[in-house]
Protein backbone atom coordinates (compact mmCIF):
# COMPACT_ATOMS: atom_id res chain seq x y z
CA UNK A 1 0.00 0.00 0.00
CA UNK A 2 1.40 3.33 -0.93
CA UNK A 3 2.31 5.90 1.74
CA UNK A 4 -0.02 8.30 2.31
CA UNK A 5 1.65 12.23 2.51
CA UNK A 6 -0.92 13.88 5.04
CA UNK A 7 1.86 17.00 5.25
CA UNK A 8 1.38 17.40 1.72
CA UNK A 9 -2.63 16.76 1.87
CA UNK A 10 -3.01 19.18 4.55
CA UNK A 11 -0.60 21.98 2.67
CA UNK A 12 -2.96 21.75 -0.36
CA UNK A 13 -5.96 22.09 1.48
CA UNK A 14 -6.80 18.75 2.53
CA UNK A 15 -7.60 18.54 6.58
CA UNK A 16 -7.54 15.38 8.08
CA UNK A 17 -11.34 14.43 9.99
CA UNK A 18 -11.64 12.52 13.51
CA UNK A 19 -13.35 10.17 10.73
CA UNK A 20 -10.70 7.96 9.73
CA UNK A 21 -10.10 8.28 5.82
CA UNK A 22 -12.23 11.88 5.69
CA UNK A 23 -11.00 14.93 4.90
CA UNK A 24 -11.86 18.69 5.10
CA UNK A 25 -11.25 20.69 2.04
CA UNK A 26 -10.14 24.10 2.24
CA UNK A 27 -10.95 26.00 -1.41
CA UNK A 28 -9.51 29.20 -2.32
CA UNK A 29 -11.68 32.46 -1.66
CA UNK A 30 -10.73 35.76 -2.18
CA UNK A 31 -12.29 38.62 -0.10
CA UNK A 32 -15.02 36.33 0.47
CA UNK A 33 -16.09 36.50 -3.25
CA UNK A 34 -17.49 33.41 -5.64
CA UNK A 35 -19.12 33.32 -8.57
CA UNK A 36 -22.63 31.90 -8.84
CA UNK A 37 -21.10 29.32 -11.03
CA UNK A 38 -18.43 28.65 -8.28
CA UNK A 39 -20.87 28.02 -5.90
CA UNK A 40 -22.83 25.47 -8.41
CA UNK A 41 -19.70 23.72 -8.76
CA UNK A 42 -18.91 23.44 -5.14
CA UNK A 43 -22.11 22.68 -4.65
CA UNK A 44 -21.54 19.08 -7.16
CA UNK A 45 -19.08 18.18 -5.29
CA UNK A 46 -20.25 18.52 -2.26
CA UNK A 47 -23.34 16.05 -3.05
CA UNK A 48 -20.88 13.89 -5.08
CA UNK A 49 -18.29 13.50 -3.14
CA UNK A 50 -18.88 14.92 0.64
CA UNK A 51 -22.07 14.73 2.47
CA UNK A 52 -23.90 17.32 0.61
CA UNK A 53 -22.86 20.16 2.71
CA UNK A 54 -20.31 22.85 3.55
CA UNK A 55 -18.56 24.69 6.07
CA UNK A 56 -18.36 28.85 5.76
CA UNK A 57 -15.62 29.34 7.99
CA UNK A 58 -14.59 32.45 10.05
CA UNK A 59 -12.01 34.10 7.62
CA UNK A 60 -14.70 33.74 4.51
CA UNK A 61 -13.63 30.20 3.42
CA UNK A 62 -15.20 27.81 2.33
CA UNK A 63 -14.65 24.10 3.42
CA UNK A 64 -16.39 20.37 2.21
CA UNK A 65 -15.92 17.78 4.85
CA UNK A 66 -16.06 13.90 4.52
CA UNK A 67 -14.00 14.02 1.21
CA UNK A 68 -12.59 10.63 0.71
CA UNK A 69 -8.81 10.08 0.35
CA UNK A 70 -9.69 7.87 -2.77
CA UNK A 71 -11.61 10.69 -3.88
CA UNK A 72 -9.25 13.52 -3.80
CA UNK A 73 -7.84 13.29 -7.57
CA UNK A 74 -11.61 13.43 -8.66
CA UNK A 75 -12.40 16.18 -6.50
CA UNK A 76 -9.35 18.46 -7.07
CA UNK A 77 -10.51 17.68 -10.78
CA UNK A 78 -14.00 18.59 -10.97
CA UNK A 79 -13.30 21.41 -9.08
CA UNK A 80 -11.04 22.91 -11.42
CA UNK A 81 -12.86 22.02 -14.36
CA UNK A 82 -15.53 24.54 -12.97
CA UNK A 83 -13.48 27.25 -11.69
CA UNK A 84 -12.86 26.57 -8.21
CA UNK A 85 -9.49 26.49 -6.81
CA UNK A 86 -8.31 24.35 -3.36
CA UNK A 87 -6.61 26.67 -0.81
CA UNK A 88 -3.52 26.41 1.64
CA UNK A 89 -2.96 25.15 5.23
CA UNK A 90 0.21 24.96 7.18
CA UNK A 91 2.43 27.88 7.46
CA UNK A 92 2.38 29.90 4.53
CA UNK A 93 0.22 33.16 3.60
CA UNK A 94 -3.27 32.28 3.80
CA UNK A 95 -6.87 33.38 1.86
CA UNK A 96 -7.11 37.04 1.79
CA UNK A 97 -10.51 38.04 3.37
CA UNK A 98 -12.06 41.64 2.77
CA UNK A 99 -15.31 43.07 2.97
CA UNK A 100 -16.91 44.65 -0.28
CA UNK A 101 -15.63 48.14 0.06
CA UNK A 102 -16.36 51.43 -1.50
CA UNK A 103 -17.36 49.81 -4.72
CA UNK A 104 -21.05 48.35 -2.77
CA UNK A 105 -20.92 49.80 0.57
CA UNK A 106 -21.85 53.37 0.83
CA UNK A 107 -19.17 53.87 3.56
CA UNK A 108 -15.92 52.73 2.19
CA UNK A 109 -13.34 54.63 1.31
CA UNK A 110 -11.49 51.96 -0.65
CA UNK A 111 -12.19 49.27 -3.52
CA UNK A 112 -11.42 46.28 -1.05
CA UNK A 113 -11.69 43.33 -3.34
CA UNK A 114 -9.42 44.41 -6.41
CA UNK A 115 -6.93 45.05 -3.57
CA UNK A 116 -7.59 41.72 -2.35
CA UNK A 117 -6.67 40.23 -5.35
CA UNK A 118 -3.44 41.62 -5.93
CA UNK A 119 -2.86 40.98 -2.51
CA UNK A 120 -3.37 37.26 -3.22
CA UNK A 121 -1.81 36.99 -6.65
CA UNK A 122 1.73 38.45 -5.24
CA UNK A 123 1.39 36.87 -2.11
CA UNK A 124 -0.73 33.65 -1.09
CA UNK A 125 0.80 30.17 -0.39
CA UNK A 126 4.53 31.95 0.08
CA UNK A 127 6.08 29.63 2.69
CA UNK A 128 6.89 31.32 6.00
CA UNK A 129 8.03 30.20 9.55
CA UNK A 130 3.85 30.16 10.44
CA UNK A 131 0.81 31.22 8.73
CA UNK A 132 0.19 34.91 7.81
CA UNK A 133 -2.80 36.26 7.57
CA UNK A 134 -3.98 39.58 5.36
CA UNK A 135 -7.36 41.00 6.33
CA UNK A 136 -7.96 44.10 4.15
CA UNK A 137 -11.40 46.38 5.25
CA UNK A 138 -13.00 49.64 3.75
CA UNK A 139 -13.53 52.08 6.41
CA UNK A 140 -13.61 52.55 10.06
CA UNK A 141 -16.69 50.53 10.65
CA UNK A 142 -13.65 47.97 10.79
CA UNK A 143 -16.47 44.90 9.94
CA UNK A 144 -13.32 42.69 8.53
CA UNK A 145 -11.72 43.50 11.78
CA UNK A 146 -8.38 44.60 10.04
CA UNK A 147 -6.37 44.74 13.39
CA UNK A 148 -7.00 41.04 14.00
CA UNK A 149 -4.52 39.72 11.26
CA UNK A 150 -0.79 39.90 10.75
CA UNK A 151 -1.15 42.44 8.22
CA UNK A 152 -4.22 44.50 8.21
CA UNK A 153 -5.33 47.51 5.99
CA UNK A 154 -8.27 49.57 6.52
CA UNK A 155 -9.45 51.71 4.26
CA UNK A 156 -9.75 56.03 4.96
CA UNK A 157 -9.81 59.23 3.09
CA UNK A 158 -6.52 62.20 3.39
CA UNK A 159 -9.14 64.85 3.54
CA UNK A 160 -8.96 68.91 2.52
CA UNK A 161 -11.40 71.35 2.49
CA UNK A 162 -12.23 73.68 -0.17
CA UNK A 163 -13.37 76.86 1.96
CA UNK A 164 -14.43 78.69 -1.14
CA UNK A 165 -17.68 75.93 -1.38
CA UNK A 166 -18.21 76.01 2.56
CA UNK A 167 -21.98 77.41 3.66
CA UNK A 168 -21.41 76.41 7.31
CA UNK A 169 -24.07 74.33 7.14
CA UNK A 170 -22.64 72.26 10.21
CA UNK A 171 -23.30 68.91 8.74
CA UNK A 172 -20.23 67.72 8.70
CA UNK A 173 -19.76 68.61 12.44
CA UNK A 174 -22.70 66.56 13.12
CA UNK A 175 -21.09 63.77 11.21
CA UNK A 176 -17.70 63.33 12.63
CA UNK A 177 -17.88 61.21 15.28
CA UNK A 178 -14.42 61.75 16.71
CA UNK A 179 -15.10 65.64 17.47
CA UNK A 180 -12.63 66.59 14.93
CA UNK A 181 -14.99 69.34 13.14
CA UNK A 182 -16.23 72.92 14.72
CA UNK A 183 -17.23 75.96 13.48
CA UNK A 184 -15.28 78.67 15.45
CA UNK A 185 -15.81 82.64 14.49
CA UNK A 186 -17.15 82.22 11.16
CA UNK A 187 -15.43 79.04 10.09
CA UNK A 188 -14.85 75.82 10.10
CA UNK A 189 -11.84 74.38 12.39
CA UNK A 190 -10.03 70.87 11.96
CA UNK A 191 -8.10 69.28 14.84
CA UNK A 192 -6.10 67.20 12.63
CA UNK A 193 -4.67 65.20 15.40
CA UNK A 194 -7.98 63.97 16.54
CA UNK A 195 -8.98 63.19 12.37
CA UNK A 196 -9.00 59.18 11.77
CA UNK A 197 -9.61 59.50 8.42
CA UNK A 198 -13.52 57.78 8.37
CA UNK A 199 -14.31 60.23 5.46
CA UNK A 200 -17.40 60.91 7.60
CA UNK A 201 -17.10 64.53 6.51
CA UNK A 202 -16.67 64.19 2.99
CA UNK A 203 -19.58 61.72 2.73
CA UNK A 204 -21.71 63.65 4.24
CA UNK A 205 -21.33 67.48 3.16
CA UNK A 206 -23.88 68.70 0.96
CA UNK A 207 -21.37 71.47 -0.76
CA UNK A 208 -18.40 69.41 -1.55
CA UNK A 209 -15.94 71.62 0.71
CA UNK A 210 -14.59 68.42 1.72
CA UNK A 211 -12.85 66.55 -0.60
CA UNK A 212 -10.95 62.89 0.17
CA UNK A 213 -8.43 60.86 -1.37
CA UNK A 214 -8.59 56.94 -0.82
CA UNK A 215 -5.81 56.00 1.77
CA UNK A 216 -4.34 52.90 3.27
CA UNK A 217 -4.04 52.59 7.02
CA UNK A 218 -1.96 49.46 7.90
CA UNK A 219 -1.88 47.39 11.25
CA UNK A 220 1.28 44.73 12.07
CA UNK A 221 1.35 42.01 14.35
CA UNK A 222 -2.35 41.45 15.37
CA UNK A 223 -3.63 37.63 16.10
CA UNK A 224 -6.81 36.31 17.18
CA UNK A 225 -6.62 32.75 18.28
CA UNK A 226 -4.15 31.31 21.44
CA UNK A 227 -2.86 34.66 21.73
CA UNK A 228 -4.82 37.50 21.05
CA UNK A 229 -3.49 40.84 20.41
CA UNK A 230 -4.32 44.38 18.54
CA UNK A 231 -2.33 44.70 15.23
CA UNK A 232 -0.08 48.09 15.83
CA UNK A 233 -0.07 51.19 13.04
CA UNK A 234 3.26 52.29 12.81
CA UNK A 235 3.26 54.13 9.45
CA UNK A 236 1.28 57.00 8.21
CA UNK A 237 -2.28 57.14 6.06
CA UNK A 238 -0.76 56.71 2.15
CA UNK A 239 -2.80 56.92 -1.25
CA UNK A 240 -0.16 55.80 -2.65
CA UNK A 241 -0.76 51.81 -3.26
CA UNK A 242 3.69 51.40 -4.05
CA UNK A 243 3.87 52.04 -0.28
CA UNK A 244 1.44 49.92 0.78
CA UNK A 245 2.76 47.06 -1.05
CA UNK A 246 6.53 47.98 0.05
CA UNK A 247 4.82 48.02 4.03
CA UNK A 248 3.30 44.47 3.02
CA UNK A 249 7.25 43.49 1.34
CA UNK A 250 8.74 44.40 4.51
CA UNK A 251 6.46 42.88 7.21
CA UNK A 252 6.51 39.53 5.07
CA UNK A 253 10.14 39.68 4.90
CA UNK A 254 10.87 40.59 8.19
CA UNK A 255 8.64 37.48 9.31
CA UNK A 256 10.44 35.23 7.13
CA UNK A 257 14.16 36.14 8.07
CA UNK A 258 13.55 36.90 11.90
CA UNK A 259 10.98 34.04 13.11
CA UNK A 260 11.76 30.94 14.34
CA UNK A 261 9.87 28.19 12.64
CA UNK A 262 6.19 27.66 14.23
CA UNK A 263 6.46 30.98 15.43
CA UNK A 264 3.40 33.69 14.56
CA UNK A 265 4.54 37.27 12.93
CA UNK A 266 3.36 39.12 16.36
CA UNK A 267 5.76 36.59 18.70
CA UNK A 268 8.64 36.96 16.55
CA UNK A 269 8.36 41.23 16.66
CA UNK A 270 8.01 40.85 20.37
CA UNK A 271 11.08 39.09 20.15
CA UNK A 272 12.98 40.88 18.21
CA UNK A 273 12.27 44.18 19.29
CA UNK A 274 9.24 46.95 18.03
CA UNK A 275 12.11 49.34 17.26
CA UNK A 276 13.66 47.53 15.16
CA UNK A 277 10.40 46.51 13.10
CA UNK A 278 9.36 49.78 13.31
CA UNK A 279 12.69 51.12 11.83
CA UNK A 280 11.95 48.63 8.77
CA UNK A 281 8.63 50.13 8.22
CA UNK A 282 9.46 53.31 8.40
CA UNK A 283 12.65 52.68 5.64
CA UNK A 284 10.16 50.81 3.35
CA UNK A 285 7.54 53.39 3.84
CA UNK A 286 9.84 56.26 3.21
CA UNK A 287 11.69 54.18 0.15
CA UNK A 288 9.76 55.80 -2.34
């Protein structure tokens, strides 16, 4: 009887059950989007092959248990043949979730799923000391939770006012939650340092005085599982999507040549030292 590879099984996708000879697949979903005819497809298999069901798991994956070991050419097959891709396990960087952003959700700031995907295409299944985890989100409502991953982005506007188009209506003041907004002898005053870039503001004002620019916020180092800990920002709000990916270059990197194997992103900064990471963000940030 040949040997079955369960390392190999598992780092394609394939989890092993408490049933002996079942498996757990993990497909491939990014930002928590499938096609109609993915979901047909996954759908098949799951009556063909599984037990007619699936799992949605917590990071916008989809999973079909009781897959047979015999099975598992068929499956990873049929699967293919209709679109649908098997995802990763083990320590490399996992399914990028995201919610659906400015282009469905009348308050994001950012197009979370096309960043999703690039996200995924330069970096998913890269072997690492542990998993990683990218969690991208459009706005402050925070629903993808962006501080809970390794890597988080969150999506906010680099707002200016155009105090030609002002009418001092004092909607905006109304709208910013953070008390960032008042209208002070005859004008409108912004306390900058108590801004968190919701776009709130620009949403909301009638006049267009306030205008906004998509920006990236990133978080490092948060986990939600054993250990659980906030994800830190240690570089400023950027439009500019070269930074964000040289921010996402240098975290991954730093993880891979500074972690000891089986060790998360958030243990190995701990570590090493926050100045230190924060020193390489601040290089790659400023690298432009």
């Amino acid at each position: 009887m040949a040997t079955v590879d369960y390392k190999a099984l598992k780092n394609g996708g394939f989890m092993r059950q408490k049933q002996k000879g079942c498996f757990s697949l993990r497909l491939k979903v990014v930002g928590g989007n499938l096609t109609a005819a993915q979901l047909a497809t996954i759908a098949s298999v799951a009556e063909k092959f599984g037990a007619g069901r699936v799992h949605l798991t917590s990071r916008q994956g989809v999973e079909i248990p009781f897959i047979k070991l015999e099975d598992i050419d068929a499956v990873k097959s049929e699967l293919l043949d209709g679109g649908v891709f098997t995802g990763v396990c083990g320590p490399r960087v996992r399914t990028v979730t995201a919610c659906q952003g400015s282009d469905i959700c009348p308050s994001g700031c950012i197009a979370t799923y096309p960043l999703a995907v690039e996200i995924s295409e330069r970096y998913f299944g890269r072997e690492l000391p542990h998993k990683f985890k990218f969690g991208v989100t459009g706005c402050q409502n925070n629903c993808l939770k962006a501080e809970e991953n390794d890597l988080g982005i969150k999506g906010g506007y680099l707002i200016k006012q155009e105090k030609s188009l002002c009418t001092l209506c004092g909607v905006c003041v109304k709208a910013c939650r953070r008390g960032a907004i008042k209208i002070s002898d005859g004008s409108l005053e912004l306390t900058e340092a108590s801004c968190n870039y919701c776009g709130r503001c620009v949403k909301s004002c009638p006049s267009e005085a306030w205008q906004g620019e998509p920006g990236y916020i990133v978080s490092f180092g948060g986990t939600f599982g054993n250990q659980i800990a906030k994800g830190k920002e240690l570089a400023p709000i950027t439009a500019d999507k070269a930074a964000l990916f040289r921010l996402a270059d240098a975290a991954v990197d730093f993880f891979a040549g500074h972690a000891n194997p089986g060790e998360r992103f958030r243990a190995a900064i701990d570590r090493v030292g926050w100045d230190d990471f924060a020193d390489t963000v601040a290089k790659a940030y400023e690298n432009g």
